[in-house]
Protein backbone atom coordinates (compact mmCIF):
# COMPACT_ATOMS: atom_id res chain seq x y z
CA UNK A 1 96.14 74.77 98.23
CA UNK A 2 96.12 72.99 101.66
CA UNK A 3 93.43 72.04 103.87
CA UNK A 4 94.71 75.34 106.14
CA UNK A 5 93.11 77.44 103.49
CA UNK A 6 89.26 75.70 104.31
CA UNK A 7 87.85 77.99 106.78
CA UNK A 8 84.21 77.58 106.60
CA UNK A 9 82.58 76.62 110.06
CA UNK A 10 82.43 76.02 113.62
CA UNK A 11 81.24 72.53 114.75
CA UNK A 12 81.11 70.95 118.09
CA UNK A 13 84.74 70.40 120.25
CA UNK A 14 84.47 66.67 120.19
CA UNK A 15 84.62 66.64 115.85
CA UNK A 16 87.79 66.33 113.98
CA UNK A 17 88.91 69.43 111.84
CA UNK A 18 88.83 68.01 108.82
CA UNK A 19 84.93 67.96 109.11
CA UNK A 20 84.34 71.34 109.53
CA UNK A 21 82.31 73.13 106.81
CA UNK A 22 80.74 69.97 106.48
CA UNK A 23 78.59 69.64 108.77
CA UNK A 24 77.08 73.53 108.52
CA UNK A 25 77.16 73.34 104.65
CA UNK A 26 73.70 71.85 104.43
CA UNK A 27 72.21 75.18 104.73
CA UNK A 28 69.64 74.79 107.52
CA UNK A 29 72.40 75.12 110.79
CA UNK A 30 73.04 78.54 109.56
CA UNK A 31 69.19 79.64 108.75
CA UNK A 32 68.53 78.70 112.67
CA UNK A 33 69.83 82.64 113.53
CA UNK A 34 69.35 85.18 110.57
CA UNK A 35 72.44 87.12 109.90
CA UNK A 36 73.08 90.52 111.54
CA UNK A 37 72.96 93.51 110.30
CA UNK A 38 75.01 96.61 109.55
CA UNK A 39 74.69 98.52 112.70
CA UNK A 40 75.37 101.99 113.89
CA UNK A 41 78.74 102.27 116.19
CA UNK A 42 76.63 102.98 119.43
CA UNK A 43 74.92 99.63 118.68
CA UNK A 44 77.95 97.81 117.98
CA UNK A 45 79.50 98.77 121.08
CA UNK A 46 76.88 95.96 123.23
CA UNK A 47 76.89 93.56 120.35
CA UNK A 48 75.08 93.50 116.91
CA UNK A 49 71.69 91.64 117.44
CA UNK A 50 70.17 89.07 114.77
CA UNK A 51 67.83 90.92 112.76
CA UNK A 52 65.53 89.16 109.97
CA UNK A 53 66.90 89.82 106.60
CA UNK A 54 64.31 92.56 105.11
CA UNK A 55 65.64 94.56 107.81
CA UNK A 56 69.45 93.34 106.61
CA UNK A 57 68.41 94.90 103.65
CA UNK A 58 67.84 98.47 104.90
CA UNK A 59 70.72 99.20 107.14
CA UNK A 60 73.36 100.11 104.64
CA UNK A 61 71.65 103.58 104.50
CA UNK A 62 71.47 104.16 108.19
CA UNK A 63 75.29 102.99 107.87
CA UNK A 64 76.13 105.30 105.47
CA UNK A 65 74.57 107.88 107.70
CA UNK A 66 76.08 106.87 110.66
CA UNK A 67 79.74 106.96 109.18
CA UNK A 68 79.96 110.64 108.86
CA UNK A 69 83.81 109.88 108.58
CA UNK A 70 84.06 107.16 106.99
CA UNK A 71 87.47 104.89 107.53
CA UNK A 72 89.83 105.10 104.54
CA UNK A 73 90.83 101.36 103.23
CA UNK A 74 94.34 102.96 103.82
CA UNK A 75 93.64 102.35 107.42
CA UNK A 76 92.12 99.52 107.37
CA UNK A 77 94.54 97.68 105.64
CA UNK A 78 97.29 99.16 107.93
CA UNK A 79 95.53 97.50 110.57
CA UNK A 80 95.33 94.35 108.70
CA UNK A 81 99.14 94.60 107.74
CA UNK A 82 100.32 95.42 111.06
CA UNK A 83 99.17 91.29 112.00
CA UNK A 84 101.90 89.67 109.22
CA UNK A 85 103.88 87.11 110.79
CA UNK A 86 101.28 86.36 113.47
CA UNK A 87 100.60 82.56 113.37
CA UNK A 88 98.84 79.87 114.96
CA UNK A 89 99.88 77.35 117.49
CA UNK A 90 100.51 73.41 116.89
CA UNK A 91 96.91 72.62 117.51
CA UNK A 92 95.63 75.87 114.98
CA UNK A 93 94.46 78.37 117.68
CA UNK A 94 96.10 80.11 120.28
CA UNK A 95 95.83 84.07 118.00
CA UNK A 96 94.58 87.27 119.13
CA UNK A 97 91.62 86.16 116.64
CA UNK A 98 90.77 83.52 118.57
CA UNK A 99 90.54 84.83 121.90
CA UNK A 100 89.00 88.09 120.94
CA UNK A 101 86.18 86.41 118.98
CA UNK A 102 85.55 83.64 121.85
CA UNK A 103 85.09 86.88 123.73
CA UNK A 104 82.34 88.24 121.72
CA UNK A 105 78.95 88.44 121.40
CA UNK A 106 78.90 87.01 118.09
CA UNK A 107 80.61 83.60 119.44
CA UNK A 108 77.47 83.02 121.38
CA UNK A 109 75.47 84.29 118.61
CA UNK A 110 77.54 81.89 116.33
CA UNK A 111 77.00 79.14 118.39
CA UNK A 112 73.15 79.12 118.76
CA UNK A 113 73.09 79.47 115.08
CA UNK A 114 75.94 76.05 114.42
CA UNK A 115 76.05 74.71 117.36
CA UNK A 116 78.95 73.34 119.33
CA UNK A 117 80.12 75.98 122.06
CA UNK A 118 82.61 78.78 122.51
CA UNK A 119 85.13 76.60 123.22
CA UNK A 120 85.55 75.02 119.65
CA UNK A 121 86.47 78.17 118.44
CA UNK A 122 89.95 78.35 120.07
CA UNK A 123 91.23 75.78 118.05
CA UNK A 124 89.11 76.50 114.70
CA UNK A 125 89.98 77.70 111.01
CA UNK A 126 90.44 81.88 111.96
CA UNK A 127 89.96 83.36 108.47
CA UNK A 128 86.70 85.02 108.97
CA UNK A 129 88.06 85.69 112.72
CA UNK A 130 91.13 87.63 111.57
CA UNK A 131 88.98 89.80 108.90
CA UNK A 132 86.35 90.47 111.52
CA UNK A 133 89.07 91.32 114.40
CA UNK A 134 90.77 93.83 111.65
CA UNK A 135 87.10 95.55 111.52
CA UNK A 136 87.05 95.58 115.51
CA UNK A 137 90.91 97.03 116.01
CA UNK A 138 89.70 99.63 113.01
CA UNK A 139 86.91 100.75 114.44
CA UNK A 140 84.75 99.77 111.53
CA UNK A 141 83.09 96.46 112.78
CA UNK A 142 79.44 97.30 112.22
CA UNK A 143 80.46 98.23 108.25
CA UNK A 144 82.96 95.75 108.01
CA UNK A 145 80.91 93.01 109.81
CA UNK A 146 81.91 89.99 112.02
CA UNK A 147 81.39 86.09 111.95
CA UNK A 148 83.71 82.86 112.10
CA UNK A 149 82.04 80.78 108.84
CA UNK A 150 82.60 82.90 105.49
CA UNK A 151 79.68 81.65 103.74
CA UNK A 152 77.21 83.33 106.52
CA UNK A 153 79.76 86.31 106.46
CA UNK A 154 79.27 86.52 102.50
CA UNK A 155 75.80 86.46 102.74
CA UNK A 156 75.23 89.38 105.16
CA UNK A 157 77.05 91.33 102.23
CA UNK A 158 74.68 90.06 99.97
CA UNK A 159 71.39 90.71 101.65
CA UNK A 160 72.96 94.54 102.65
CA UNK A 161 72.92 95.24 99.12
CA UNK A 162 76.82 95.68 99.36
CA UNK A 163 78.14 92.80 97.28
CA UNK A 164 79.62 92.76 94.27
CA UNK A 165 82.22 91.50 91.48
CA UNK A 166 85.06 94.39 91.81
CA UNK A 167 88.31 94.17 93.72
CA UNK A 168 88.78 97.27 95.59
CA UNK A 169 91.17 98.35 98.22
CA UNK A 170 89.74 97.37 101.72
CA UNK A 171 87.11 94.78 100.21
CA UNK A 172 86.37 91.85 101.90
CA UNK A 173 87.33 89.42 99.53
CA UNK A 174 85.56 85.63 99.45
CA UNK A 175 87.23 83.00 97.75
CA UNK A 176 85.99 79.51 96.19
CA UNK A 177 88.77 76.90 95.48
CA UNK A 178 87.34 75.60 92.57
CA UNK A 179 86.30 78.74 90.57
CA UNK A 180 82.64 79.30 91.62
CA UNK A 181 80.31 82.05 92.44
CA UNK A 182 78.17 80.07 94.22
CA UNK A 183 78.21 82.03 98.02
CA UNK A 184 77.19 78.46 99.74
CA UNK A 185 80.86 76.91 98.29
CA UNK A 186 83.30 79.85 99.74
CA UNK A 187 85.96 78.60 101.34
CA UNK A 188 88.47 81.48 102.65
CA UNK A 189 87.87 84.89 103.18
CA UNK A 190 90.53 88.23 103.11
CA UNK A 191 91.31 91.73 102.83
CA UNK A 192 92.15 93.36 98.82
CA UNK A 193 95.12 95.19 99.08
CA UNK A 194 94.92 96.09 95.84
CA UNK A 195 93.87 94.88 91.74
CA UNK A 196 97.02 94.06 90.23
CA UNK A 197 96.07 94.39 86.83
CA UNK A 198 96.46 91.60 85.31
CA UNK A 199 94.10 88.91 86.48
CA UNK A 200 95.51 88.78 90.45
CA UNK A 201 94.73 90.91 93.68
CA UNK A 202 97.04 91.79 96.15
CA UNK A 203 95.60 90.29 99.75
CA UNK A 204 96.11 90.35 103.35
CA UNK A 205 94.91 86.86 105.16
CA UNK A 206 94.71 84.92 107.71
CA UNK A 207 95.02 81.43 108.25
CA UNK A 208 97.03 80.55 104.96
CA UNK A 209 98.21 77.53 103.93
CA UNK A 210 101.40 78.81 106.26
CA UNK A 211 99.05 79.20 109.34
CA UNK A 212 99.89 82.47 109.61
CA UNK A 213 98.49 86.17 108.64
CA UNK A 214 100.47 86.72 105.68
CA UNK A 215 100.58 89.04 102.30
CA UNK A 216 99.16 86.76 99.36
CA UNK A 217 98.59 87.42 95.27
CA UNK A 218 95.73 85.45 94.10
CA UNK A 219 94.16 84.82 90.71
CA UNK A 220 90.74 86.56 90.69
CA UNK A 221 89.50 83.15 89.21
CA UNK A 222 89.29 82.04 92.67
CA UNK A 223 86.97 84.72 93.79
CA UNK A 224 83.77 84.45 94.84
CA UNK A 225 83.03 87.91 95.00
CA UNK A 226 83.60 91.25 97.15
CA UNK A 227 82.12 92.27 100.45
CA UNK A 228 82.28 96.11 100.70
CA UNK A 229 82.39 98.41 103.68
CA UNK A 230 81.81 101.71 104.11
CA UNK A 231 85.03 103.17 103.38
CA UNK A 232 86.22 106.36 102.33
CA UNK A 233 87.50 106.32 98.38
């Protein structure tokens, strides 16, 4: 694997890119703005605000209640698909990704929790921006969730009781280069296509060792674990 695969955080403009997930990984950056929580899609139309985490863990009920009709992974993943080929400029921005998360809420909400400004984020590591865009375009962002560093993204799983150790279609799937579980060493962050069967996943991702959104098979000994949204199936 490349460096293009390390997609952990967003640091101030004026820091090289080979230092980001460093300076974030120490744990207190992130704790500065608890993580948000699954909303209902009324809510997530003005932005998902940061709530502590006992109330983290007590949306996924009042998500499953909201998503009457839930989406199908299916769709999900066609939405994910339909982004192959897209790749990043010469200086490892200029996507949709980019400018639709700089856009957000969360960017601001990002940045008082890591610091830095919007502006780092057009030239930043877009894994966790391409996952959370595919939950935007879908219509699923307040199951599917949203955030730029995956180890904050893999937590908000975690603490909404919807984490686990099964590849399924439409899973958000967190990966650790060296083999871990541990949630504070994830590294890169994807869609499951689908379990192959025989110790690999089919994945959509971006910001591959290509710099682009591409189709990938991995060895599940590089997961972390699965984030799961409310999906139909």
């Amino acid at each position: 694997m490349t460096k293009r695969d390390l997609s952990r955080a967003i640091v101030p403009a004026n820091l090289p890119r080979f230092v980001i997930g460093l300076t974030v990984a120490a744990g207190a950056a992130f704790g500065a703005v608890p993580a948000m929580t699954i909303a209902q899609p009324a809510q997530a139309q003005v932005g998902m605000p940061a709530d502590t985490a006992p109330q983290a863990q007590e949306q996924p009920r009042a998500a499953a209640a909201a998503y009457q009709k839930p989406l199908s992974a299916d769709a999900l993943l066609r939405v994910a698909e339909s982004q192959v080929g897209v790749k990043e400029n010469a200086a490892g921005g200029g996507t949709p990704f980019h400018s639709w998360y700089m856009s957000s809420q969360r960017a601001a909400e990002t940045v008082a929790r890591d610091g830095g400004n919007v502006r780092a984020y057009a030239n930043a590591p877009w894994c966790a921006m391409f996952v959370s865009w595919v939950g935007e375009k879908a219509g699923a962002r307040p199951s599917v969730g949203w955030d730029a560093y995956t180890v904050t993204y893999a937590k908000w799983f975690k603490a909404n009781k919807r984490w686990g150790t099964t590849p399924k279609p439409g899973a958000v799937v967190f990966f650790d280069w060296d083999g871990s579980r541990n949630l504070s060493a994830i590294d890169h962050v994807g869609l499951v296509k689908k379990d192959n069967g025989d110790g690999t996943i089919s994945t959509v991702e971006g910001n591959t060792g290509n710099g682009k959104v591409e189709r990938r098979v991995r060895p599940v000994s590089q997961v972390a674990g699965y984030g799961y949204p409310v999906l139909q199936g």
